[in-house]
Protein backbone atom coordinates (compact mmCIF):
# COMPACT_ATOMS: atom_id res chain seq x y z
CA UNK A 1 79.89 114.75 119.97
CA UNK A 2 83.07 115.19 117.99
CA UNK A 3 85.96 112.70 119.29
CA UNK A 4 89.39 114.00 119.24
CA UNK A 5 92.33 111.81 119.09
CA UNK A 6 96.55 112.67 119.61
CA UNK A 7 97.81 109.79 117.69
CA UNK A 8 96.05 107.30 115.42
CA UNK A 9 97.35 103.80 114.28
CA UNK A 10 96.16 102.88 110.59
CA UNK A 11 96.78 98.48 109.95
CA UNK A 12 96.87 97.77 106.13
CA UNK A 13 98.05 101.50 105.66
CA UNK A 14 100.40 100.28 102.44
CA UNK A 15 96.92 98.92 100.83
CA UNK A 16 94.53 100.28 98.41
CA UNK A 17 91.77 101.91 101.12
CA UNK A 18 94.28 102.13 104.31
CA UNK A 19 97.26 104.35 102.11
CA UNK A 20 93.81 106.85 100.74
CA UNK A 21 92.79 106.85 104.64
CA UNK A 22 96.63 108.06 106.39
CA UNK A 23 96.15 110.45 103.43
CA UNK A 24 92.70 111.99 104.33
CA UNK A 25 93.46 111.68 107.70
CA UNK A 26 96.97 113.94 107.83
CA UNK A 27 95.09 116.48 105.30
CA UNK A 28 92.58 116.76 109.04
CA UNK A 29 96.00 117.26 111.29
CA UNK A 30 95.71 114.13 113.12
CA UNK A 31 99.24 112.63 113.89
CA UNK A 32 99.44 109.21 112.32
CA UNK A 33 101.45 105.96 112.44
CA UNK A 34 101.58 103.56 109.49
CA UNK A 35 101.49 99.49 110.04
CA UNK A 36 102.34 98.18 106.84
CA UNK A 37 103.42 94.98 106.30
CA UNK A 38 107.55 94.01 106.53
CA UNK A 39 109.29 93.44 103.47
CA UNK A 40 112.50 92.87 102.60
CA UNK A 41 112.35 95.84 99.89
CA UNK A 42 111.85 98.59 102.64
CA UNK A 43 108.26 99.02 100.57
CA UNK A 44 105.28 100.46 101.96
CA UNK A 45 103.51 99.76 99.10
CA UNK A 46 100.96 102.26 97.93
CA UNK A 47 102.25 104.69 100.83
CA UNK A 48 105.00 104.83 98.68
CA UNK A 49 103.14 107.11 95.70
CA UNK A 50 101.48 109.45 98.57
CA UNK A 51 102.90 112.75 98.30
CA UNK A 52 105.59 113.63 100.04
CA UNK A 53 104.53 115.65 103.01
CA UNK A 54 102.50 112.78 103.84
CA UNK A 55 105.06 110.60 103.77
CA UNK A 56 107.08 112.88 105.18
CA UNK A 57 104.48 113.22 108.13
CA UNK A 58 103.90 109.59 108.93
CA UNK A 59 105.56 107.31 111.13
CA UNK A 60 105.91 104.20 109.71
CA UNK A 61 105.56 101.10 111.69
CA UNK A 62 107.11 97.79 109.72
CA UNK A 63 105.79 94.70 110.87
CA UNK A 64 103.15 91.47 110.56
CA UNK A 65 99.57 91.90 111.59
CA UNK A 66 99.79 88.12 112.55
CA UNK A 67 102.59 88.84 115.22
CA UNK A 68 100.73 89.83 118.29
CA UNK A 69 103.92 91.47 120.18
CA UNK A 70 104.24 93.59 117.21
CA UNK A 71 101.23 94.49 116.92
CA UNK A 72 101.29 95.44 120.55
CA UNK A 73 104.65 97.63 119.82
CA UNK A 74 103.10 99.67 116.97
CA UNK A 75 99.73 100.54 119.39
CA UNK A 76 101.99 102.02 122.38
CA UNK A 77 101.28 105.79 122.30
CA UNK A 78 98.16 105.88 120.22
CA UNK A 79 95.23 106.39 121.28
CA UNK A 80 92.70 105.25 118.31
CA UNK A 81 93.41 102.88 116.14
CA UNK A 82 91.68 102.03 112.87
CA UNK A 83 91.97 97.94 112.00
CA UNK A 84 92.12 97.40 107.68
CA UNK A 85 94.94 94.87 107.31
CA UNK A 86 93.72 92.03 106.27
CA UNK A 87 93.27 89.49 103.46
CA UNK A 88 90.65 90.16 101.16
CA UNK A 89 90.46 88.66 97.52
CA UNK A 90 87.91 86.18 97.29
CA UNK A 91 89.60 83.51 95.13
CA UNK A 92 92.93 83.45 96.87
CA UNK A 93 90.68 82.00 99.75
CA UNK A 94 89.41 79.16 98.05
CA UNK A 95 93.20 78.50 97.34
CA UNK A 96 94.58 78.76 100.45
CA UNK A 97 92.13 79.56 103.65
CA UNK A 98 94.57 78.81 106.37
CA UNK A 99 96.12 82.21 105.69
CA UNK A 100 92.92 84.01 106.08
CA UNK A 101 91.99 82.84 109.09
CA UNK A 102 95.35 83.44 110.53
CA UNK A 103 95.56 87.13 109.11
CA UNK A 104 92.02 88.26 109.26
CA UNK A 105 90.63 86.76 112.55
CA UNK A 106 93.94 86.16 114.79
CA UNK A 107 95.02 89.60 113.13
CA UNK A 108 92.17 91.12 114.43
CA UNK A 109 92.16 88.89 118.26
CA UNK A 110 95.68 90.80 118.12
CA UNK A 111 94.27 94.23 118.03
CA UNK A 112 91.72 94.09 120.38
CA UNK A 113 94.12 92.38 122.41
CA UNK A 114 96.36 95.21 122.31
CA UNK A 115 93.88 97.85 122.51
CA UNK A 116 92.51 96.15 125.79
CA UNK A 117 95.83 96.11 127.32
CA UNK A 118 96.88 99.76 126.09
CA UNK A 119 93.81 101.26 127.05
CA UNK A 120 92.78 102.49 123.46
CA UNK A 121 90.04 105.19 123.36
CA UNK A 122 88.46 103.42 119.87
CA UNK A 123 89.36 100.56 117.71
CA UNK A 124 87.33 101.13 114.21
CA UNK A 125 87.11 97.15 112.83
CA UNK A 126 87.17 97.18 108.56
CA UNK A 127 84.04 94.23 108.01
CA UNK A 128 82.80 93.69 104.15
CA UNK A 129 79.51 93.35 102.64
CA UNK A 130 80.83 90.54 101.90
CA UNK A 131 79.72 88.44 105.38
CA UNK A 132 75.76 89.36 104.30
CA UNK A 133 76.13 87.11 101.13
CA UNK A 134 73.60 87.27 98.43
CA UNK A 135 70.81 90.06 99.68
CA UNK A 136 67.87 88.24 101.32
CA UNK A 137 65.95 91.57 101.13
CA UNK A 138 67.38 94.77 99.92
CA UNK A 139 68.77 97.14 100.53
CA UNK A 140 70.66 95.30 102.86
CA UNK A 141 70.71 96.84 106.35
CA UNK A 142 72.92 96.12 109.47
CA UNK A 143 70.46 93.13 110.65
CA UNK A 144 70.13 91.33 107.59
CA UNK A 145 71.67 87.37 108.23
CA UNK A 146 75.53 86.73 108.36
CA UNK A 147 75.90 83.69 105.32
CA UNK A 148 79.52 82.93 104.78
CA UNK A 149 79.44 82.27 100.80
CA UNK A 150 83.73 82.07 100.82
CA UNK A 151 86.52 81.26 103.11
CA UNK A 152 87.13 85.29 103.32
CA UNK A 153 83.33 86.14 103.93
CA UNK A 154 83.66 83.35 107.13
CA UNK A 155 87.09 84.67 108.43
CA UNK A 156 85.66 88.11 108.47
CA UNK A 157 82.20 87.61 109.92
CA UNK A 158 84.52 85.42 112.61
CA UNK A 159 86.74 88.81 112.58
CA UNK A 160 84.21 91.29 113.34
CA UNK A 161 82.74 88.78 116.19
CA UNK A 162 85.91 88.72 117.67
CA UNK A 163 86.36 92.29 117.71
CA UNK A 164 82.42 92.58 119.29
CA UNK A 165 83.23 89.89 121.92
CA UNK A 166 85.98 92.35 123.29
CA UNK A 167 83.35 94.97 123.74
CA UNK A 168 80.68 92.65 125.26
CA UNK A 169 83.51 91.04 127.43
CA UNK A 170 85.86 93.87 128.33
CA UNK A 171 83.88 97.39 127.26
CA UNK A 172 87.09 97.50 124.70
CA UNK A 173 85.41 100.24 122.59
CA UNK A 174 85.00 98.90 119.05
CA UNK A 175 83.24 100.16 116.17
CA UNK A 176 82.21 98.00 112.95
CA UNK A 177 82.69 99.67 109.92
CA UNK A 178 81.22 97.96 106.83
CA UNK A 179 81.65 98.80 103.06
CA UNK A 180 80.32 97.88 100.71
CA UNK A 181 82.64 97.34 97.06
CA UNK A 182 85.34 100.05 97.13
CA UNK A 183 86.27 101.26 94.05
CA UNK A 184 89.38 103.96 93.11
CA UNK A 185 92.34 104.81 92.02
CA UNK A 186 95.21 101.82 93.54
CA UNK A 187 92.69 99.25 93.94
CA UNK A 188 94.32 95.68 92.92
CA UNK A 189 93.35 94.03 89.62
CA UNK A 190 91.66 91.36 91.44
CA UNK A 191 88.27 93.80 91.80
CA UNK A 192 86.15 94.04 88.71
CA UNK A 193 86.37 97.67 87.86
CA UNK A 194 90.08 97.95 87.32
CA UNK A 195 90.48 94.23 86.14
CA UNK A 196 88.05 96.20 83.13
CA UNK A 197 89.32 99.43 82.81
CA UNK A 198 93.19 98.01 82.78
CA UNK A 199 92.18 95.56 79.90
CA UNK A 200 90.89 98.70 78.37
CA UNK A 201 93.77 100.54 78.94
CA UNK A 202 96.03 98.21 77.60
CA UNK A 203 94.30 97.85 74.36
CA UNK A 204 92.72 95.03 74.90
CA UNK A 205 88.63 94.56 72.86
CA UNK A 206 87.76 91.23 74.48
CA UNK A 207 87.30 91.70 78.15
CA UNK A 208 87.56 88.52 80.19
CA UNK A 209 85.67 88.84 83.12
CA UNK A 210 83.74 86.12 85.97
CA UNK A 211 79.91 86.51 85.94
CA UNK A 212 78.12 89.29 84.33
CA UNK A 213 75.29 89.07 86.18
CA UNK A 214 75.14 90.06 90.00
CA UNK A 215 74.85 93.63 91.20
CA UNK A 216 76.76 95.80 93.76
CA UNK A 217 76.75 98.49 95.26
CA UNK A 218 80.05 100.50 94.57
CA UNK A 219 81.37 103.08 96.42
CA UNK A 220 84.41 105.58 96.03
CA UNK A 221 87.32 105.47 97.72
CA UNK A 222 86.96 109.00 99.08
CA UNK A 223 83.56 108.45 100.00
CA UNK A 224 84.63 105.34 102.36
CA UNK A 225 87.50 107.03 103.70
CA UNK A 226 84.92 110.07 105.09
CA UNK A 227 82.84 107.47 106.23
CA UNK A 228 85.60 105.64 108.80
CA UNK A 229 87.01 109.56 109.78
CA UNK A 230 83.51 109.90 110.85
CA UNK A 231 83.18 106.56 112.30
CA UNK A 232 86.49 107.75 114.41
CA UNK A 233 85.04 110.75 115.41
CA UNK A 234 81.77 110.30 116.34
CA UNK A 235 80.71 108.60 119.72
CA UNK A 236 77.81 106.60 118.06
CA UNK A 237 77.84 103.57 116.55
CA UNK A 238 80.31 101.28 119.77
CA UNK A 239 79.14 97.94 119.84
CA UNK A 240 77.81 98.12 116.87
CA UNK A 241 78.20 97.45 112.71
CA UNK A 242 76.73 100.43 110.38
CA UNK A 243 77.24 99.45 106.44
CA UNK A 244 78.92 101.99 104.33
CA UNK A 245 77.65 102.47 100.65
CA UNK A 246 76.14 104.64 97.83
CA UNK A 247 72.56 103.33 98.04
CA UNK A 248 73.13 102.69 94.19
CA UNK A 249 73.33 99.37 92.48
CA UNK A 250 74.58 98.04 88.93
CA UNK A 251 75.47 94.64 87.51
CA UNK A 252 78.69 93.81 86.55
CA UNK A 253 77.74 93.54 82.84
CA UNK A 254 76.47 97.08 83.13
CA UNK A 255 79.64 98.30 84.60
CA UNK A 256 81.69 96.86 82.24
CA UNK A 257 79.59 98.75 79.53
CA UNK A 258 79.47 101.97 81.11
CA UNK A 259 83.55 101.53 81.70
CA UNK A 260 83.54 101.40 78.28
CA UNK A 261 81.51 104.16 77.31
CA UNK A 262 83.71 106.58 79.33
CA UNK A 263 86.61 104.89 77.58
CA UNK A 264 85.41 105.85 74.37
CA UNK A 265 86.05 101.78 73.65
CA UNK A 266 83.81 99.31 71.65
CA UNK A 267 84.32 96.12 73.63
CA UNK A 268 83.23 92.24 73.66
CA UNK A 269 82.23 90.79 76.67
CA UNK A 270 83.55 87.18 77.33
CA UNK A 271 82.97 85.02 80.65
CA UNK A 272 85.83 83.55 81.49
CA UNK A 273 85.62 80.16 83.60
CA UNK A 274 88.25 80.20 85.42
CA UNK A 275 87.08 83.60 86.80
CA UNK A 276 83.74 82.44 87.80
CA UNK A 277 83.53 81.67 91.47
CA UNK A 278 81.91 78.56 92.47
CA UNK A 279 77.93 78.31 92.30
CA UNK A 280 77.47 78.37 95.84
CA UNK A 281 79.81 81.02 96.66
CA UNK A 282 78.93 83.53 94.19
CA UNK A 283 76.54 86.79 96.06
CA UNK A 284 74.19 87.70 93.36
CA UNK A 285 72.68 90.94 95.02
CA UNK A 286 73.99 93.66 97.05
CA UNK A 287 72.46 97.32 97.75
CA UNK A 288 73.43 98.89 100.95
CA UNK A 289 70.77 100.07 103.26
CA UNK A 290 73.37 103.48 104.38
CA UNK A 291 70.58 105.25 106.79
CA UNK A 292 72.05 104.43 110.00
CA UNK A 293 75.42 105.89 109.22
CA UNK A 294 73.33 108.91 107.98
CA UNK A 295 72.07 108.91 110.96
CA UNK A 296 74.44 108.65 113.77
CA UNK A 297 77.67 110.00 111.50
CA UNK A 298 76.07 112.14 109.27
CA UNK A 299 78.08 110.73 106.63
CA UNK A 300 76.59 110.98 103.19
CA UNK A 301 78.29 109.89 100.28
CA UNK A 302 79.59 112.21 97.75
CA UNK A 303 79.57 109.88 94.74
CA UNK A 304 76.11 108.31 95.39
CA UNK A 305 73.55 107.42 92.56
CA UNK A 306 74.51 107.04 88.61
CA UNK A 307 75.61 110.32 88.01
CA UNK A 308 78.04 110.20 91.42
CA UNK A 309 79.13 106.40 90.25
CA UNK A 310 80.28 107.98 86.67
CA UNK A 311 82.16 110.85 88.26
CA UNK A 312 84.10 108.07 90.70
CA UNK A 313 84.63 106.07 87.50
CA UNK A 314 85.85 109.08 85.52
CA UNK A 315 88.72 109.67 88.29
CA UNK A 316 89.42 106.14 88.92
CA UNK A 317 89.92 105.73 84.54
CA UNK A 318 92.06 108.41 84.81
CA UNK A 319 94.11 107.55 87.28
CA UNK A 320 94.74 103.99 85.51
CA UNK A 321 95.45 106.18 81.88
CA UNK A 322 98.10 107.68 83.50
CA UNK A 323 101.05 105.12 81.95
CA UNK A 324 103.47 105.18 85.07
CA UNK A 325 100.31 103.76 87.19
CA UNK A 326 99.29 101.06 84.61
CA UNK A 327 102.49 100.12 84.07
CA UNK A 328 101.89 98.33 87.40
CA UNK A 329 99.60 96.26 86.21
CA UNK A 330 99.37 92.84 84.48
CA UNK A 331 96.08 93.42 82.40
CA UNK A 332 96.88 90.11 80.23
CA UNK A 333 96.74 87.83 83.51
CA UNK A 334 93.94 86.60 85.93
CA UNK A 335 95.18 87.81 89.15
CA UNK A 336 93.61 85.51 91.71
């Protein structure tokens, strides 16, 4: 049965998945506020390049994700709420863990906190495919092991068992969303696809990347943003995690080289070192097992297999092409 909500709040709506999601959810009607992250510059960040009747359309909610009184504030009148701020490059966490424990697991205590208190109809909880580390058995489905490889893959497996232990405890209903690698236009240099295709872009032949060797399972933006509308829609799926992914994997080598090939670009491969993650952390495998969001959501993705992966690449190239949007980026520098 099809959920209907007044007023939805969207955390980490300024970021590369949350600013795609206000948009797909205003183009369905829904009424939506915006928690993005205070700033002295009165930015909120990729919200910013949304068109204007969406920005236009928003309320806009300015505050900390850490701050549990604020987070409190922004939940009073809706009704949903859908939970992406967070933390989420891998090698910042090695650097400095404190900060994702703090954002991504008291961050998310503070919206189930809320929600209980409010009385939210639905809290959707953004997980990772991260928390399965390297694939024990594949495709990887919702009850393969939890192995924290990295300080982010342990604060948000301790994340999405805080956000469970509200709907054990207090019947707070929470749903577990988990993609698998996101890929689009606006994602941050720090993922592999536009670390290559800005490189690329910017002229560059020799493309530093980590290891070339483990696969993933990438799916488009669009196709992740359908999958938390129906996540917020459907009555299915409380209590519970249900992976979201294209069912198709490819190394990173292969990426690189198919990047290229749609690029029109003859290109070197180096491994950079300083990129690489440490041996224990890196995941080697991932393939999503996506049947039980089939299932209960009827969510299929839209960009699945090789053919769907080119098409998402083809938009996400062009998107980065466009000079005003690469501009942005620092192609010539690791970003961490």
């Amino acid at each position: 049965m099809r959920q209907v909500w007044q007023k939805v709040l969207v955390t980490g709506a300024d970021g590369f998945i949350g600013s795609h999601l206000v948009e797909g959810l205003v183009q369905r009607g829904y009424n939506v506020k915006a928690f993005v992250l205070y700033n002295s510059f009165n930015s909120w960040g990729w919200l910013d390049r949304s068109p204007q009747a969406v920005r236009e359309s928003v309320e806009v909610f300015a505050g900390d994700i850490r701050d549990p009184h604020g987070v409190c504030s922004a939940m009073e009148g809706c009704d949903a709420v859908l939970h992406l701020a967070a933390l989420i490059a891998i090698p910042y966490s090695y650097h400095s863990p404190d900060t994702y424990i703090d954002t991504n697991v008291k961050g998310t205590l503070n919206v189930v906190q809320a929600a209980r208190k409010l009385g939210v109809g639905k809290v959707v909880h953004t997980s990772t495919s991260e928390v399965y580390g390297t694939a024990r058995t594949v495709p990887v489905n919702e009850d393969h092991p939890l192995t924290p490889q990295s300080p982010y893959s342990a604060s948000k497996i301790a994340a999405d068992q805080v956000a469970l232990s509200f709907w054990h405890s207090f019947l707070t209903p929470v749903t577990i969303v988990r993609p698998f690698n996101t890929y689009g236009p606006r994602q941050s240099s720090r993922a592999v696809i536009p670390t290559i295709i800005t490189q690329i872009a910017s002229g560059q032949r020799n493309i530093h990347l980590g290891s070339l060797k483990p696969t993933r399972d990438f799916s488009y933006v669009l196709d992740t943003v359908s999958g938390f509308v129906a996540a917020l829609e459907s009555d299915q799926g409380i209590g519970e995690a249900t992976n979201l992914g294209s069912g198709f994997e490819i190394s990173v080598g292969d990426t690189a080289a198919l990047i290229a090939e749609l690029m029109q670009a003859e290109v070197e491969l180096t491994q950079d070192e300083e990129r690489l993650r440490p041996e224990g952390s890196e995941v080697y495998r991932l393939l999503a097992d996506n049947s039980k969001a089939r299932r209960i959501w009827n969510w299929t993705p839209q960009y699945a297999g090789r053919e769907g992966f080119r098409r998402g690449l083809e938009e996400t190239i062009k998107w980065f092409e466009d000079a005003e949007n690469l501009h942005g980026y620092k192609s010539s520098r690791y970003n961490i």
